[in-house]
Protein backbone atom coordinates (compact mmCIF):
# COMPACT_ATOMS: atom_id res chain seq x y z
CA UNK A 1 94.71 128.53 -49.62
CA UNK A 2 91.25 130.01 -49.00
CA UNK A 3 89.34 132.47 -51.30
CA UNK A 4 89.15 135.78 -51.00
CA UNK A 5 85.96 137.46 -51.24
CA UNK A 6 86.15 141.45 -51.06
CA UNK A 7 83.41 143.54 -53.19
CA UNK A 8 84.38 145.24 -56.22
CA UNK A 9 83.80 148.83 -57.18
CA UNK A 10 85.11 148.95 -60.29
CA UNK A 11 84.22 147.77 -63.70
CA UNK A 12 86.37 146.76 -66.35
CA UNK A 13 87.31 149.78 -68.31
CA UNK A 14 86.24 152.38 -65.79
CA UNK A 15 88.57 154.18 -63.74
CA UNK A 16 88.74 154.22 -60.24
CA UNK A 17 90.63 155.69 -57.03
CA UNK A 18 93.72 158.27 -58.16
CA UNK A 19 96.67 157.10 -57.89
CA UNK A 20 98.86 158.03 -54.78
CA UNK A 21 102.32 160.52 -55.32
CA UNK A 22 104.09 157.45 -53.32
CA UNK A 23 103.01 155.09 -55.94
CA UNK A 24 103.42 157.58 -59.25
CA UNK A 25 107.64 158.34 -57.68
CA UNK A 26 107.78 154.12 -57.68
CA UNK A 27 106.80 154.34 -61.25
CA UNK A 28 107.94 157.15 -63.70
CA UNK A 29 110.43 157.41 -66.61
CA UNK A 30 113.25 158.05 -63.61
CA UNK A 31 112.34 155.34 -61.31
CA UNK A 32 110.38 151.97 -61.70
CA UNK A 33 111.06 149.68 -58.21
CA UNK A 34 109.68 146.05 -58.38
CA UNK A 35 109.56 143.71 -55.02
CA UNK A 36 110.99 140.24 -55.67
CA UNK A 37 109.51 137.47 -53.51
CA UNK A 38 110.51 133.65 -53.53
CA UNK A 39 108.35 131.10 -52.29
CA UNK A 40 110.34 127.96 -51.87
CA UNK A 41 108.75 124.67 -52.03
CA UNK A 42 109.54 121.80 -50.19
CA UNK A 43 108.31 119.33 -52.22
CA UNK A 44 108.36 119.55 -56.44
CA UNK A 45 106.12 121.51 -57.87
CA UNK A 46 103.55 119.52 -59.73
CA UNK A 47 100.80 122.10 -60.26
CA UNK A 48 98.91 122.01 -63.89
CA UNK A 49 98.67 125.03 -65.85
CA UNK A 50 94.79 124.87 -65.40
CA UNK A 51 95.12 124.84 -61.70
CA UNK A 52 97.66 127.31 -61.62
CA UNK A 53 95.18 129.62 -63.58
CA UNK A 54 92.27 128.75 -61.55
CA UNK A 55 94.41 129.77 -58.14
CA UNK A 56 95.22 133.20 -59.35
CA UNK A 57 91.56 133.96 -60.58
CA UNK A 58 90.08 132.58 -57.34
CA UNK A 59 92.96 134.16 -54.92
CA UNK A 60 95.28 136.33 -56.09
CA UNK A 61 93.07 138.82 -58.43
CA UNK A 62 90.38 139.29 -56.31
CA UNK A 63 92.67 140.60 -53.52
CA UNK A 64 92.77 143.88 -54.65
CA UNK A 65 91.80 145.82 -57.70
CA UNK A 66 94.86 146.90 -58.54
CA UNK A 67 96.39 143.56 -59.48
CA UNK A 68 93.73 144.00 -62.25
CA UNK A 69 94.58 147.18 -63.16
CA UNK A 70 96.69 150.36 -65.07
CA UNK A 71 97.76 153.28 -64.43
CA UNK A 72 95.98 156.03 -66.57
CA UNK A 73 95.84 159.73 -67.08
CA UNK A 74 92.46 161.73 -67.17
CA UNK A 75 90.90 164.78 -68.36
CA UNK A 76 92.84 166.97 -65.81
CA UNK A 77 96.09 164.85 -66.40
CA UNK A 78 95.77 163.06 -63.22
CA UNK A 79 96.53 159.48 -62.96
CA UNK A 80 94.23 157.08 -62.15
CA UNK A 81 93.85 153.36 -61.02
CA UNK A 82 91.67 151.77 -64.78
CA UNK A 83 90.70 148.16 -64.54
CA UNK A 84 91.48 145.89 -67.32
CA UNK A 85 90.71 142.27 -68.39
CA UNK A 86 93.41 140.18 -67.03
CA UNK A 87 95.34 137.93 -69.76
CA UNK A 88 96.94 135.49 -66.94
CA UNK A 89 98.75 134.05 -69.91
CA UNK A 90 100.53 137.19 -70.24
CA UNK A 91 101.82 137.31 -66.29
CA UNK A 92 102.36 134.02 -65.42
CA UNK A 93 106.07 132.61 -67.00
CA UNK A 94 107.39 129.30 -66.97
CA UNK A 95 111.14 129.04 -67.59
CA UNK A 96 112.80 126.62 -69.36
CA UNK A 97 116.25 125.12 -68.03
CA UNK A 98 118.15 122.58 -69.09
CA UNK A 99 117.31 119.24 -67.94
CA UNK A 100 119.12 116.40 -65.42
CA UNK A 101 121.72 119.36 -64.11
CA UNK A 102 122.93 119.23 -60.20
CA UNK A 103 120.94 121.61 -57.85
CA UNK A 104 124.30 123.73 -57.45
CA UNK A 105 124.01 123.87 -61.21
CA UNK A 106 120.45 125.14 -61.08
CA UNK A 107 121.20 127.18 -58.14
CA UNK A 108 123.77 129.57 -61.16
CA UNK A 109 120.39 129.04 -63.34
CA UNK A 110 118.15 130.67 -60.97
CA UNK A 111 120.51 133.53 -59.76
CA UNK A 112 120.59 134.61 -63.64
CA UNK A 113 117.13 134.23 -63.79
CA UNK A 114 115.86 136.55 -61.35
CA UNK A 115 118.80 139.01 -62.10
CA UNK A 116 117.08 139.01 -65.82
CA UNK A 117 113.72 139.39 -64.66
CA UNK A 118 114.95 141.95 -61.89
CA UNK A 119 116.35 144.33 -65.00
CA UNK A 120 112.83 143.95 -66.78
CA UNK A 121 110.88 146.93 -66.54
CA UNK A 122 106.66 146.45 -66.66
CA UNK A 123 104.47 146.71 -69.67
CA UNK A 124 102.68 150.05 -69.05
CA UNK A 125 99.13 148.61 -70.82
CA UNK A 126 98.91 145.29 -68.46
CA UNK A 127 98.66 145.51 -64.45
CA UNK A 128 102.14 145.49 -62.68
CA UNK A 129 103.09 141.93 -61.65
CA UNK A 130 104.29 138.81 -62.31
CA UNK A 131 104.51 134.91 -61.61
CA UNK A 132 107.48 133.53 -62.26
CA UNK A 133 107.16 128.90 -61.72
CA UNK A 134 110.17 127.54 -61.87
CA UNK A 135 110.31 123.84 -61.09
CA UNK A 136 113.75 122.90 -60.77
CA UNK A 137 115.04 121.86 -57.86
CA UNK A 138 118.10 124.05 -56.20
CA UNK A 139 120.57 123.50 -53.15
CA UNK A 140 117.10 125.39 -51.17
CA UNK A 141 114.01 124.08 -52.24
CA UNK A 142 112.82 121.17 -54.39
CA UNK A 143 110.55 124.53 -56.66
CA UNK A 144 110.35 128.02 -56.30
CA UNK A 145 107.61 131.05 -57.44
CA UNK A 146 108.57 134.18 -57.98
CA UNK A 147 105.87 137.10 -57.67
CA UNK A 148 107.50 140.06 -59.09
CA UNK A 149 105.10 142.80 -57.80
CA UNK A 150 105.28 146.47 -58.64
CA UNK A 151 105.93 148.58 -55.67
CA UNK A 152 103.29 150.86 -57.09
CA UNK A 153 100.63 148.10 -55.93
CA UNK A 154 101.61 148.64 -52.35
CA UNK A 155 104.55 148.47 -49.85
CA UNK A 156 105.83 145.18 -47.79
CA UNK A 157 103.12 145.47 -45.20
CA UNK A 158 100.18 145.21 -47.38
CA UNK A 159 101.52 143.24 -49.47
CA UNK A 160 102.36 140.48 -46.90
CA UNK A 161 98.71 140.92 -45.30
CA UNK A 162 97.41 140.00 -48.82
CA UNK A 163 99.76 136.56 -48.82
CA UNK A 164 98.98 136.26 -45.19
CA UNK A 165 95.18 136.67 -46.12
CA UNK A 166 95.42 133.79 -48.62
CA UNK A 167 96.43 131.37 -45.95
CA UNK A 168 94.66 129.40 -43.29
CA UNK A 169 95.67 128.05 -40.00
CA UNK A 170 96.05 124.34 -39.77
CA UNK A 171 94.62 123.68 -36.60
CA UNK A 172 91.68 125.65 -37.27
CA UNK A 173 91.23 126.81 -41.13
CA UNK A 174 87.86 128.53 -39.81
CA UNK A 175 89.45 130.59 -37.59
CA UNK A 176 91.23 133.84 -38.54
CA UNK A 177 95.01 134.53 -38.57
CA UNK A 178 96.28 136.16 -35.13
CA UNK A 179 99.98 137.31 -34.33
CA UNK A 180 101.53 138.27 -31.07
CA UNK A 181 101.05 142.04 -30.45
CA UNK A 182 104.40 144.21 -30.65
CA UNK A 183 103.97 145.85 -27.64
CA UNK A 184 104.51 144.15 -24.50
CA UNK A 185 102.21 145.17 -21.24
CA UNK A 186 105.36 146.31 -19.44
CA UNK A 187 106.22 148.86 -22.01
CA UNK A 188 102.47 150.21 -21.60
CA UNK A 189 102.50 150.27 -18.19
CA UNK A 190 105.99 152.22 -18.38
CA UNK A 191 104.58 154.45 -20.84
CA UNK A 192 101.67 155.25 -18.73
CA UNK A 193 103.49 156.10 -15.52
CA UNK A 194 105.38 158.65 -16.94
CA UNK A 195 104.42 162.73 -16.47
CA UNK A 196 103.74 164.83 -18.82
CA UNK A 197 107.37 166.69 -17.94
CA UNK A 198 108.93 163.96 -18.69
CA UNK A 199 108.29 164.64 -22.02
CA UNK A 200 109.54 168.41 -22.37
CA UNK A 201 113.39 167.00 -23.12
CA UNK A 202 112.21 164.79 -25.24
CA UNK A 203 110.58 167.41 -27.20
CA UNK A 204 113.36 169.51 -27.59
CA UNK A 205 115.54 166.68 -28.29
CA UNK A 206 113.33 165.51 -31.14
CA UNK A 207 113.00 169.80 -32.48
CA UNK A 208 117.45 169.32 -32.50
CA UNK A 209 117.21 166.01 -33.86
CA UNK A 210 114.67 166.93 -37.01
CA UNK A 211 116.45 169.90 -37.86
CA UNK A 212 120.15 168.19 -38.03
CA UNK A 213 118.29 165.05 -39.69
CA UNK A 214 116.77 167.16 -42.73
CA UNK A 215 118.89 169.57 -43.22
CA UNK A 216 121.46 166.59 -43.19
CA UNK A 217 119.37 164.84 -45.50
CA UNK A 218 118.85 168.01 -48.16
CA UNK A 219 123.01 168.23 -48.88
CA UNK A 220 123.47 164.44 -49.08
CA UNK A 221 120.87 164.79 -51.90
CA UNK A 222 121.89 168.45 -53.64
CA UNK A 223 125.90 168.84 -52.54
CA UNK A 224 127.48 166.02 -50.73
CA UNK A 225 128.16 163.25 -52.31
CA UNK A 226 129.71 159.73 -51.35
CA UNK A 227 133.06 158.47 -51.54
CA UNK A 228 133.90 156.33 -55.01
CA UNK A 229 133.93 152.59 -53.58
CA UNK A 230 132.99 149.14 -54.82
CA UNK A 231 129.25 150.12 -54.77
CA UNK A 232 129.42 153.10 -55.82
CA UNK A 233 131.53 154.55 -58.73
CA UNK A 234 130.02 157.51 -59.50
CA UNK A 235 129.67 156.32 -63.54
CA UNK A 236 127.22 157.89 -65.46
CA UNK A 237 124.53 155.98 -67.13
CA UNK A 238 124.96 153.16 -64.35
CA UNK A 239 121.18 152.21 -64.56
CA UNK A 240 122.11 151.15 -67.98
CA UNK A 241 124.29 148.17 -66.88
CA UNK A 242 123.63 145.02 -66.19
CA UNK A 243 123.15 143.59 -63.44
CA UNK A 244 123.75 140.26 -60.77
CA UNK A 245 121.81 139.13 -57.80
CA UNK A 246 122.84 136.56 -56.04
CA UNK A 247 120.94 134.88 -52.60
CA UNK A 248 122.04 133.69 -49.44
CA UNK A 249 120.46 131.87 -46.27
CA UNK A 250 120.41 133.33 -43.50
CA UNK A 251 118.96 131.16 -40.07
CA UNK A 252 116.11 132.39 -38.99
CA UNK A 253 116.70 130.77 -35.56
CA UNK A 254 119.68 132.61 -35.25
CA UNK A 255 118.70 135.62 -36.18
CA UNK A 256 115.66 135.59 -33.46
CA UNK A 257 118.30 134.56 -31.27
CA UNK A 258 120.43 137.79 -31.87
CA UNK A 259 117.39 140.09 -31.52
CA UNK A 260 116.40 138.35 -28.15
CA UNK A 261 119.66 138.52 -26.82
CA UNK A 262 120.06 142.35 -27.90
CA UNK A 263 116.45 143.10 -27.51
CA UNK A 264 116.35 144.88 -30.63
CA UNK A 265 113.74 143.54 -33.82
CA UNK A 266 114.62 141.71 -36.53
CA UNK A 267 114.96 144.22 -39.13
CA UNK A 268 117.44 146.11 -36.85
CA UNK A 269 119.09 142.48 -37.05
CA UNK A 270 118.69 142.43 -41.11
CA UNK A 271 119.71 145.92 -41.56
CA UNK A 272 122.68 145.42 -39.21
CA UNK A 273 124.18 142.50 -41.40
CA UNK A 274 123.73 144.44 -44.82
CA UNK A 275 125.76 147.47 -43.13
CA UNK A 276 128.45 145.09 -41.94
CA UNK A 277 128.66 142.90 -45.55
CA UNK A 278 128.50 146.02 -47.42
CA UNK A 279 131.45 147.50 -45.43
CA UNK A 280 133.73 144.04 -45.65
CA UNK A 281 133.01 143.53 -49.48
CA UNK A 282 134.10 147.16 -50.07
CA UNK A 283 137.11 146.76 -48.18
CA UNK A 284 137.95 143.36 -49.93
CA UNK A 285 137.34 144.47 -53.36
CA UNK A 286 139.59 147.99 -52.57
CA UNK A 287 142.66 145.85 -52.17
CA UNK A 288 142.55 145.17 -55.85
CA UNK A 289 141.61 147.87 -56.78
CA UNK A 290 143.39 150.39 -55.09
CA UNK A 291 144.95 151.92 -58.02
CA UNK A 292 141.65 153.20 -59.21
CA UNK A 293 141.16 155.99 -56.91
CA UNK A 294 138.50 153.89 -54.99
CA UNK A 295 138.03 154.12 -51.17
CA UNK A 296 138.25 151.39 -49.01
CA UNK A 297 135.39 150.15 -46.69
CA UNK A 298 137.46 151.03 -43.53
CA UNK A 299 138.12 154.77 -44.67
CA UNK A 300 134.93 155.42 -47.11
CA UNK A 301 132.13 157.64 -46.65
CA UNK A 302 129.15 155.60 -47.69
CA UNK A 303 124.93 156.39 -47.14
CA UNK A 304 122.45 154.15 -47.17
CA UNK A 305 118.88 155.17 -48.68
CA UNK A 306 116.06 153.48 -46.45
CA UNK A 307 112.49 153.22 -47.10
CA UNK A 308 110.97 153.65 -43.15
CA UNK A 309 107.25 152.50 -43.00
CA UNK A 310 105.86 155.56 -41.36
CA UNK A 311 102.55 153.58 -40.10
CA UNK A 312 102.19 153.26 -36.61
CA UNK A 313 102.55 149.35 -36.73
CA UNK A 314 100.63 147.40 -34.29
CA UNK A 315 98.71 143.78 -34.81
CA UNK A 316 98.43 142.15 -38.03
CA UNK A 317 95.63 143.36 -40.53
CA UNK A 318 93.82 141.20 -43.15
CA UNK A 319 93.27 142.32 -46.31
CA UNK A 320 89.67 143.03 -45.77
CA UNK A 321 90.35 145.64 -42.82
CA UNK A 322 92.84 146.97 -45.34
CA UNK A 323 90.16 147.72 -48.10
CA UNK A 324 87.49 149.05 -45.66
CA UNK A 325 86.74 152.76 -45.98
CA UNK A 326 88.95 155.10 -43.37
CA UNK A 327 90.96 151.70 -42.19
CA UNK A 328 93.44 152.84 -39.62
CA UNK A 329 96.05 150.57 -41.48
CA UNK A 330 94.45 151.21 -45.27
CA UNK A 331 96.02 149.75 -48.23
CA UNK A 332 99.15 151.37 -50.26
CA UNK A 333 102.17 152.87 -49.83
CA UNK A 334 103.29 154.87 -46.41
CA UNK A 335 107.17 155.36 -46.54
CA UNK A 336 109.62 158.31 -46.55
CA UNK A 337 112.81 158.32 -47.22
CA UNK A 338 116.22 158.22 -44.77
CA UNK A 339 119.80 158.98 -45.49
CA UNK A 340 121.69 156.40 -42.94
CA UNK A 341 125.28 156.50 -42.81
CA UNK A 342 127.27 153.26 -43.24
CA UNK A 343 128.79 152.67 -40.25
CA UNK A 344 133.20 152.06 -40.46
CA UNK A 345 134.86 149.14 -39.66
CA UNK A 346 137.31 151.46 -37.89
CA UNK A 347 134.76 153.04 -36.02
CA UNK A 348 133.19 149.66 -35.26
CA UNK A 349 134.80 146.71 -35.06
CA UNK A 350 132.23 143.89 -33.13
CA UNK A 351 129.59 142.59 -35.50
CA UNK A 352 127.12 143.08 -32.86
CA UNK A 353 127.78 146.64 -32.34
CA UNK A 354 126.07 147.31 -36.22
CA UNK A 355 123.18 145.86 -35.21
CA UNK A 356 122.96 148.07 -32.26
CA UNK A 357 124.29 151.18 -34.34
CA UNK A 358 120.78 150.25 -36.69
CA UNK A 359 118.52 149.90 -34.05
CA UNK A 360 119.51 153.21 -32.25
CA UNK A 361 119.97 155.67 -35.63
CA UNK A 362 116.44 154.15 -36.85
CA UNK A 363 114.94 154.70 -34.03
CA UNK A 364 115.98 157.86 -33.19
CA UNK A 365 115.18 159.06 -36.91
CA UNK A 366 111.73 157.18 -36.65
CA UNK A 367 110.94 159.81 -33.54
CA UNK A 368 111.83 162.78 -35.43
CA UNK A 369 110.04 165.08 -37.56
CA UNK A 370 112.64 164.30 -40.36
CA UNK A 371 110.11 161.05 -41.65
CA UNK A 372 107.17 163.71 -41.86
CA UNK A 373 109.19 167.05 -43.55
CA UNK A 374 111.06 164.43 -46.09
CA UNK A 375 107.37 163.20 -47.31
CA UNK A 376 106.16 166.77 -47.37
CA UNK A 377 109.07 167.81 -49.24
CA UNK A 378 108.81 164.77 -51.72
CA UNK A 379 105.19 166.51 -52.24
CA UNK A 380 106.43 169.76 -52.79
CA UNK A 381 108.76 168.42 -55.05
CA UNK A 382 106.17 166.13 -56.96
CA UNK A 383 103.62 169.64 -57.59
CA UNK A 384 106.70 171.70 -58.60
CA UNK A 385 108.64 169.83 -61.02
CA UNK A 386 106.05 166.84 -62.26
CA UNK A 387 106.05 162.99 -60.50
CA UNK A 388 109.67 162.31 -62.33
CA UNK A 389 111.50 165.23 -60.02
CA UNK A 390 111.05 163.62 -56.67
CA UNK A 391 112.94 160.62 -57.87
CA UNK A 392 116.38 162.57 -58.85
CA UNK A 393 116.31 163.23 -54.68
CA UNK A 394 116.54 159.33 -54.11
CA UNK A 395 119.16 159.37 -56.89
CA UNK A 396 121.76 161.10 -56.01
């Protein structure tokens, strides 16, 4: 780990930068969305409490202000980022399990775990996150941290640039981190050989495309609604029940493999197995249930909300570019949302072919105007009816 040193322009008790409509719709009465990330250990954790304290002063806090502060209201009812003194005692947890049990056994403790900690909601007077040390060993990892962050904070990308910051390289801590650039030379040179017609189809494409994507998008939110199935069954007062999460391992070796072979990325990989065990869990739990009026995963209409990272992604950022004034990839949240359609098992039967159904509607949403009208509407939306309205669009 090395320390992060990034100036501060905030005192304790005075309030800072407002806070952004993206981060007010992650956190309202409506709608409070926390990321869950595990950091699996190979070896047990052995870490003291007063290293463990020091780490998060000397590392984590001074990342970014907002890990050391609340949201707040001013004169003019706006909220506002307020910096407050940190209690670490009150964010860092240490469960308790009981002892000499078989890692399958702890693997059953830690699923309940995080599906209790997942159902918490934040403390509105304390900053938004969480460490979570548990040091028993499962089937995965001899210890495992949980941060639960706030999505309010920021979104995945800045989020990982802050971990990534933290790190060093181990053939050269004094050099900083680098990562191969997404765009290969050929694509530029592709890119820049084409004439300016070329582009005029496109165009008119994408004007079709935006206006079949949003309007699309306004009556899955306002009219249309989904078929009943295992995942959905249209009770009321759903975010009132409890919940499970359970985790599975996935190779990352074979998943690079899949995205080399189809020359897609690996979220369109990711992405492409959640469509296709979403669709066979629906259809296996319809065949019990059949006589409750719920749809099958072959014959069910089912929509997938996405959060798309509207950023124009290129190289890795640290978390000092990040924090600079006018950074081209500045901390926070940049997202809209997308209404995807669950792809059929009768309309697609090869596992490979939802992977390539992901990449190609992503995409192809991505290059419409749909991204840029659904965050200008969420706006709209925000002014009109308050920050709790946008969140009954993501709802329905």
């Amino acid at each position: 780990m090395k320390l992060i040193n990034i100036q501060k322009n905030m005192e304790f008790g005075e309030t800072g930068e407002p806070v952004s409509p993206n981060a007010q719709y992650f956190n309202s009465s409506i709608l409070s969305i926390s990321i869950l990330a595990v950091l699996e250990f190979e070896i047990p954790i052995n870490f003291t409490d007063a290293q463990i304290i020091s780490l998060i002063n000397h590392v984590f806090l001074p990342i970014n202000e907002r890990f050391s502060s609340i949201m707040v209201e001013d004169q003019n009812g706006k909220k506002r980022w307020k910096r407050v003194e940190v209690l670490l005692e009150d964010h860092v947890k240490t469960p308790i399990f009981p002892s000499s049990l078989s890692p399958e056994s702890y693997d059953d403790h830690f699923d309940d775990y995080l599906s209790k900690i997942s159902q918490e909601r934040f403390s509105q007077n304390k900053p938004l996150w969480e460490i979570h040390i548990v040091k028993y060993p499962t089937t995965k990892a001899a210890g495992n941290v949980i941060f639960k962050l706030h999505h309010a904070l920021g979104d995945g990308y800045s989020l990982m640039g802050a971990l990534l910051s933290c790190l060093q390289r181990a053939e050269n801590p004094s050099l900083p981190l680098t990562f191969p650039s997404r765009r290969s030379s050929r694509s530029m040179i592709n890119h820049e050989k084409r004439s300016v017609f070329s582009y005029i189809p496109h165009f008119f494409l994408s004007i079709f495309e935006t206006v079949s994507d949003f309007s699309w998008s306004i009556l899955k939110s306002s009219l249309i609604e989904d078929h009943r199935t295992a995942i959905r069954s249209g009770n009321e007062g759903l975010e009132f029940q409890p919940t499970i999460i359970t985790t599975m391992a996935f190779s990352l070796d074979q998943i690079k493999l899949i995205k080399d072979k189809l020359g897609v990325t690996i979220n369109d990989v990711i992405v492409g197995i959640i469509f296709l065990g979403s669709q066979l869990y629906m259809q296996e739990i319809s065949i019990s249930q059949e006589a409750n009026n719920i749809s099958s995963g072959s014959e069910s209409h089912s929509t997938a909300l996405v959060l798309l990272n509207t950023r124009m992604l290129g190289d890795y950022k640290s978390i000092e570019e990040m924090t600079k004034h006018k950074a081209d990839m500045p901390w926070g949240n940049r997202f809209t949302f997308l209404h995807i359609p669950i792809p059929s098992l009768t309309k697609l039967s090869n596992p490979l072919d939802f992977v390539y159904y992901s990449q190609k509607l992503v995409a192809r949403k991505r290059n419409s105007f749909d991204v840029y009208l659904t965050s200008m509407l969420l706006d709209i939306m925000k002014k009109l009816g308050g920050a709790d309205y946008p969140d009954t669009f993501a709802r329905h």
